[in-house]
N, C-alpha and C. Protein backbone atom coordinates (compact mmCIF):
# COMPACT_ATOMS: atom_id res chain seq x y z
N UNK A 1 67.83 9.95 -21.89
CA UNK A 1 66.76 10.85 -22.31
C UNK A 1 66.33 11.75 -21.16
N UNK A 2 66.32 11.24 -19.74
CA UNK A 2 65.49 11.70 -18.86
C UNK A 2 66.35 12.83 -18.67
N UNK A 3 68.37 12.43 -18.57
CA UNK A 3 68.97 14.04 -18.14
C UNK A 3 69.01 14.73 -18.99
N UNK A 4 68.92 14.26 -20.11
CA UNK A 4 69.03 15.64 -21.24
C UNK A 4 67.84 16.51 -21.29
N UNK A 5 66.38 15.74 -21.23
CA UNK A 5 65.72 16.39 -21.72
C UNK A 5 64.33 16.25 -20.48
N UNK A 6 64.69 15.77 -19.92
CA UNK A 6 63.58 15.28 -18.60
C UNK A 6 62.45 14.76 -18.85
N UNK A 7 62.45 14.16 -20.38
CA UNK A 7 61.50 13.36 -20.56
C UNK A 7 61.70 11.80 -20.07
N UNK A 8 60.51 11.32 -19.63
CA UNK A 8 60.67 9.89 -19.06
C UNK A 8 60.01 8.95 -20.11
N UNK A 9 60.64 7.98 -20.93
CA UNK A 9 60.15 7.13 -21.56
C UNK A 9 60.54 5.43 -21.27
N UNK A 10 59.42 5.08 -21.88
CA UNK A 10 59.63 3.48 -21.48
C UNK A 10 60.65 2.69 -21.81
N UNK A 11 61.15 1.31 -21.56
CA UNK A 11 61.97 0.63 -21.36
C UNK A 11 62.35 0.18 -23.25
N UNK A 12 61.40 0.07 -24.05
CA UNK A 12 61.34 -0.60 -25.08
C UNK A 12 61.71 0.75 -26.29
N UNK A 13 60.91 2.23 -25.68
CA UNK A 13 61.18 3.10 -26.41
C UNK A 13 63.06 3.60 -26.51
N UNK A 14 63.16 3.28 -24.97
CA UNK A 14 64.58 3.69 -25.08
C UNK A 14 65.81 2.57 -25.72
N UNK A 15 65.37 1.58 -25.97
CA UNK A 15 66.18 0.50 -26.77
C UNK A 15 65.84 1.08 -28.52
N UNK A 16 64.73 1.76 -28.93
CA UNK A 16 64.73 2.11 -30.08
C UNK A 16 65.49 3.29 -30.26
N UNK A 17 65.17 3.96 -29.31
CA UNK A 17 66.42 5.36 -29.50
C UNK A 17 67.61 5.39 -29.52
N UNK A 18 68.05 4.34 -28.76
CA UNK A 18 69.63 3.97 -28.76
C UNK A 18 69.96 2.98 -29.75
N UNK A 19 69.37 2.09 -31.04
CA UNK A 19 69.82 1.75 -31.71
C UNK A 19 69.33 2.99 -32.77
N UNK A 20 68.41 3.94 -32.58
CA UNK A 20 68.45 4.69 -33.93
C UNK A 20 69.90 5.63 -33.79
N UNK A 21 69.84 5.68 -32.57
CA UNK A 21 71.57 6.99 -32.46
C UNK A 21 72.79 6.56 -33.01
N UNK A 22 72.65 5.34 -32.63
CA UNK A 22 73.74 4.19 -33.14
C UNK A 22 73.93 4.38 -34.41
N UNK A 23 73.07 4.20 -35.57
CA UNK A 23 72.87 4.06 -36.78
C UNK A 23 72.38 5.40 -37.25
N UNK A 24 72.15 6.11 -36.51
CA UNK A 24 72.11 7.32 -37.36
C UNK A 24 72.68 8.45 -38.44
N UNK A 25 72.40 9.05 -39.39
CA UNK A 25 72.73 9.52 -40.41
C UNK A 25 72.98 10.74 -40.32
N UNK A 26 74.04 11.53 -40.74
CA UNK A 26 74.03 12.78 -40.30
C UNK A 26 73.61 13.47 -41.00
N UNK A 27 72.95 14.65 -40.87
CA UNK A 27 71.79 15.45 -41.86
C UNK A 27 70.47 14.51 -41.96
N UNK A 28 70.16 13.34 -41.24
CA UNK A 28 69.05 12.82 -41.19
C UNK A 28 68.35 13.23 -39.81
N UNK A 29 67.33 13.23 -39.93
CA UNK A 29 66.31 13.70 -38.95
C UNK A 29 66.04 12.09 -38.03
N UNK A 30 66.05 11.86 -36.80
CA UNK A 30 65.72 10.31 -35.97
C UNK A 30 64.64 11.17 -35.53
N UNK A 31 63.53 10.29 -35.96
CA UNK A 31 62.39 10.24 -35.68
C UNK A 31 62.00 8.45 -34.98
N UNK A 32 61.57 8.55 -33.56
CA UNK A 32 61.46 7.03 -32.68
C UNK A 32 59.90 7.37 -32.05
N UNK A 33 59.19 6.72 -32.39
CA UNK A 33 57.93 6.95 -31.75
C UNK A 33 58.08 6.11 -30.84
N UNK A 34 57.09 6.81 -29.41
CA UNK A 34 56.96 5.91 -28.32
C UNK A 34 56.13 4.19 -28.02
N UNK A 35 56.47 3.12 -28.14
CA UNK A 35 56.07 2.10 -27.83
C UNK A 35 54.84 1.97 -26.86
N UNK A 36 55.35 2.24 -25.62
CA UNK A 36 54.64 1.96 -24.48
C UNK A 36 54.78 3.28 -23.71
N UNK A 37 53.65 3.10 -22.79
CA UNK A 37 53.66 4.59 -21.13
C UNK A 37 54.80 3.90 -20.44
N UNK A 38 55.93 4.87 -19.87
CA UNK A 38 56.75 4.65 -19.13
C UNK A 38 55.97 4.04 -17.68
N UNK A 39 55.18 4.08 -17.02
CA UNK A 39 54.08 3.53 -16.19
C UNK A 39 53.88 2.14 -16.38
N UNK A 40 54.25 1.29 -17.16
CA UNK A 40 53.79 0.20 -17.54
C UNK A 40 55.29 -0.77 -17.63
N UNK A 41 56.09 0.12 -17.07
CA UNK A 41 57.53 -0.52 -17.19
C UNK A 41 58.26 0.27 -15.23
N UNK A 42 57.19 0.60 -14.63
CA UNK A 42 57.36 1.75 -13.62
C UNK A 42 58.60 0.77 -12.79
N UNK A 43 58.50 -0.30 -12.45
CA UNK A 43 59.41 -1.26 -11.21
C UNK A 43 61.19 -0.43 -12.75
N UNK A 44 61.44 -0.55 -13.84
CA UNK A 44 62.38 -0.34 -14.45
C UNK A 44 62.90 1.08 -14.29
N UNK A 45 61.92 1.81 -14.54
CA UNK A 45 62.33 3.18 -13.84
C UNK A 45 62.23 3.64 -13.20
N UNK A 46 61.65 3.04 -12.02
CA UNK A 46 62.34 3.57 -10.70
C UNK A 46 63.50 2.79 -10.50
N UNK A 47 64.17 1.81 -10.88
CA UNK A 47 65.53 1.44 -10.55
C UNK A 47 66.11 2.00 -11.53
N UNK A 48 65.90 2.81 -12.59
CA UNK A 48 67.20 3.06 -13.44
C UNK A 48 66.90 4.95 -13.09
N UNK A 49 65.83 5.40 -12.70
CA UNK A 49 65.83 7.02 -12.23
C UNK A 49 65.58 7.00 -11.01
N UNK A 50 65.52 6.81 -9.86
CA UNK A 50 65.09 6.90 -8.51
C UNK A 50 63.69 7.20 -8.40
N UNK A 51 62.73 7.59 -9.26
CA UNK A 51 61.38 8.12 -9.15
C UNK A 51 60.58 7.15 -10.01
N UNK A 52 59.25 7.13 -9.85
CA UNK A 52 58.45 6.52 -10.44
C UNK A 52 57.60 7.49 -11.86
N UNK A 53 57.22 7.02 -12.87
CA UNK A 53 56.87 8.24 -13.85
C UNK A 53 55.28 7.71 -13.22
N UNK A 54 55.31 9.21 -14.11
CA UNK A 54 53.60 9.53 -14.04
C UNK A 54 52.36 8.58 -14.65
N UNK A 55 51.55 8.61 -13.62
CA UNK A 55 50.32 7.56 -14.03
C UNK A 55 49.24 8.53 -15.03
N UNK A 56 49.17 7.93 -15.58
CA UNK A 56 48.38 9.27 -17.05
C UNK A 56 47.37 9.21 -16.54
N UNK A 57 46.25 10.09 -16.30
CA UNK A 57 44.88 10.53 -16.08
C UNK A 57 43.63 9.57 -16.44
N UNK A 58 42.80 8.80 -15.43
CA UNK A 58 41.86 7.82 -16.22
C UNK A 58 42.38 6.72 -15.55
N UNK A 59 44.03 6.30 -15.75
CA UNK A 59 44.22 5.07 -15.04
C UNK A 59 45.36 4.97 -13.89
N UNK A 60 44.58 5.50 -13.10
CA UNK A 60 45.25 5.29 -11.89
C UNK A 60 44.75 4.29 -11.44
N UNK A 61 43.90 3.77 -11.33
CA UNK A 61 43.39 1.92 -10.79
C UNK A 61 43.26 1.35 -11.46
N UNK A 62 44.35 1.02 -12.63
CA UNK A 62 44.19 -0.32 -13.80
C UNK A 62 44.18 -0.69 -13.08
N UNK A 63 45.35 -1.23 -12.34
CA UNK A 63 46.07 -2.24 -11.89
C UNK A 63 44.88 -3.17 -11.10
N UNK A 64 44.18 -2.46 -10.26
CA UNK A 64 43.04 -2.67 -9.37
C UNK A 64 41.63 -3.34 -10.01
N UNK A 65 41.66 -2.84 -11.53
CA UNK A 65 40.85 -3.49 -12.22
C UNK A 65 40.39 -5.20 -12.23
N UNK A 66 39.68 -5.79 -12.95
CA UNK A 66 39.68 -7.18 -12.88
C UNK A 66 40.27 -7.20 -14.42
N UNK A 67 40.88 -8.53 -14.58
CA UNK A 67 41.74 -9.00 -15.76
C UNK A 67 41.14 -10.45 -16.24
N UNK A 68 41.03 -10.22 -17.30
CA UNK A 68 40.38 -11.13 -18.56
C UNK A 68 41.30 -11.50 -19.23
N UNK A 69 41.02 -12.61 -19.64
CA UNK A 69 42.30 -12.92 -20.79
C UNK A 69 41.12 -14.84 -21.02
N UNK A 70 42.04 -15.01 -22.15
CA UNK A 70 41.15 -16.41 -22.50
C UNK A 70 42.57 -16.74 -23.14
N UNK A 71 42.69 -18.36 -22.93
CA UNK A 71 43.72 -19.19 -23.39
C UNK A 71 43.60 -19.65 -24.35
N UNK A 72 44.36 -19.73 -25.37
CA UNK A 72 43.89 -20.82 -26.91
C UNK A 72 44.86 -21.91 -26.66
N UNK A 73 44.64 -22.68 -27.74
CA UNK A 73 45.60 -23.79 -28.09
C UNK A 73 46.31 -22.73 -29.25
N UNK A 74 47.84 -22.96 -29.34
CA UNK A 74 48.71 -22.55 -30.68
C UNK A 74 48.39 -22.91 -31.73
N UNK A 75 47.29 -22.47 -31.65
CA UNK A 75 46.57 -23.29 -33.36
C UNK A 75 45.56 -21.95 -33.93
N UNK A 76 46.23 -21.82 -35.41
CA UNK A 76 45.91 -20.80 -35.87
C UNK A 76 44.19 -20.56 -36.24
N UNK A 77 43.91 -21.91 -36.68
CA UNK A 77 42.51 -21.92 -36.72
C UNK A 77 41.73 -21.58 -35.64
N UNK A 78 42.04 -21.78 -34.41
CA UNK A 78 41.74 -22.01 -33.34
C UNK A 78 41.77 -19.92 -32.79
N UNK A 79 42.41 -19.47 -33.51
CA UNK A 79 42.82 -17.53 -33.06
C UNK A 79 41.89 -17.24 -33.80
N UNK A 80 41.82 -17.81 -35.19
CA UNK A 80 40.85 -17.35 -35.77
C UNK A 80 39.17 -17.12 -35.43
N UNK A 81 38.76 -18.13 -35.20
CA UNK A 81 37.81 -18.87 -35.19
C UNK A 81 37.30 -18.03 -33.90
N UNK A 82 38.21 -17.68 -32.86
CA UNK A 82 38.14 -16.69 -31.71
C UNK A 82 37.65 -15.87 -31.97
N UNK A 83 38.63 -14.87 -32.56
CA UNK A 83 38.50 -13.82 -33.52
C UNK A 83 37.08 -13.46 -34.04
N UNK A 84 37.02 -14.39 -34.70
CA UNK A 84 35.55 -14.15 -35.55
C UNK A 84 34.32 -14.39 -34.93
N UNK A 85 34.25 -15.08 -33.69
CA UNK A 85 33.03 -14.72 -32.31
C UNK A 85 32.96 -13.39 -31.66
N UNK A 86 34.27 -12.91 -31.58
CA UNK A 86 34.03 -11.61 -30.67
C UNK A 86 33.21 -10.45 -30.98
N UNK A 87 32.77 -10.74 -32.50
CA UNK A 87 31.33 -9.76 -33.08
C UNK A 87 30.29 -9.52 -31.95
């Protein structure tokens, strides 16, 4: 994608584009919407383009941010029940 068209896309978008090319129809239009910011896969493309893509505007210090996350047990009641506190 990047030499044809110098767009830089993410790691997951470009596995959808290459199985839609694969399977594609001729006289059909491939339409692949983007997954993820190429930024969020950046260590992948800089080893597969030599450059790092662009950090989109706003988050240049995720990374720097503090990170939250809460653990469940694999128990569906248990996501739920989560779920329905976060009101």
């Amino acid at each position: 994608m990047y030499r044809e068209s110098g767009q830089i896309i993410d790691t997951h978008t470009a596995d959808g584009v290459k199985v839609g090319l694969e399977h594609r129809e001729e006289g059909v239009p491939l339409v692949c919407l983007e997954t993820a910011l190429p930024v969020k896969f950046a260590e992948a493309i800089r080893e597969a383009l030599g450059r790092d893509p662009e950090v989109p505007a706003g988050l240049e210090n995720l990374e720097r941010l503090p990170q939250r996350f809460t653990v469940l047990d694999p128990d569906i009641d248990a996501v739920k029940s989560f779920i329905e506190r976060m009101d």
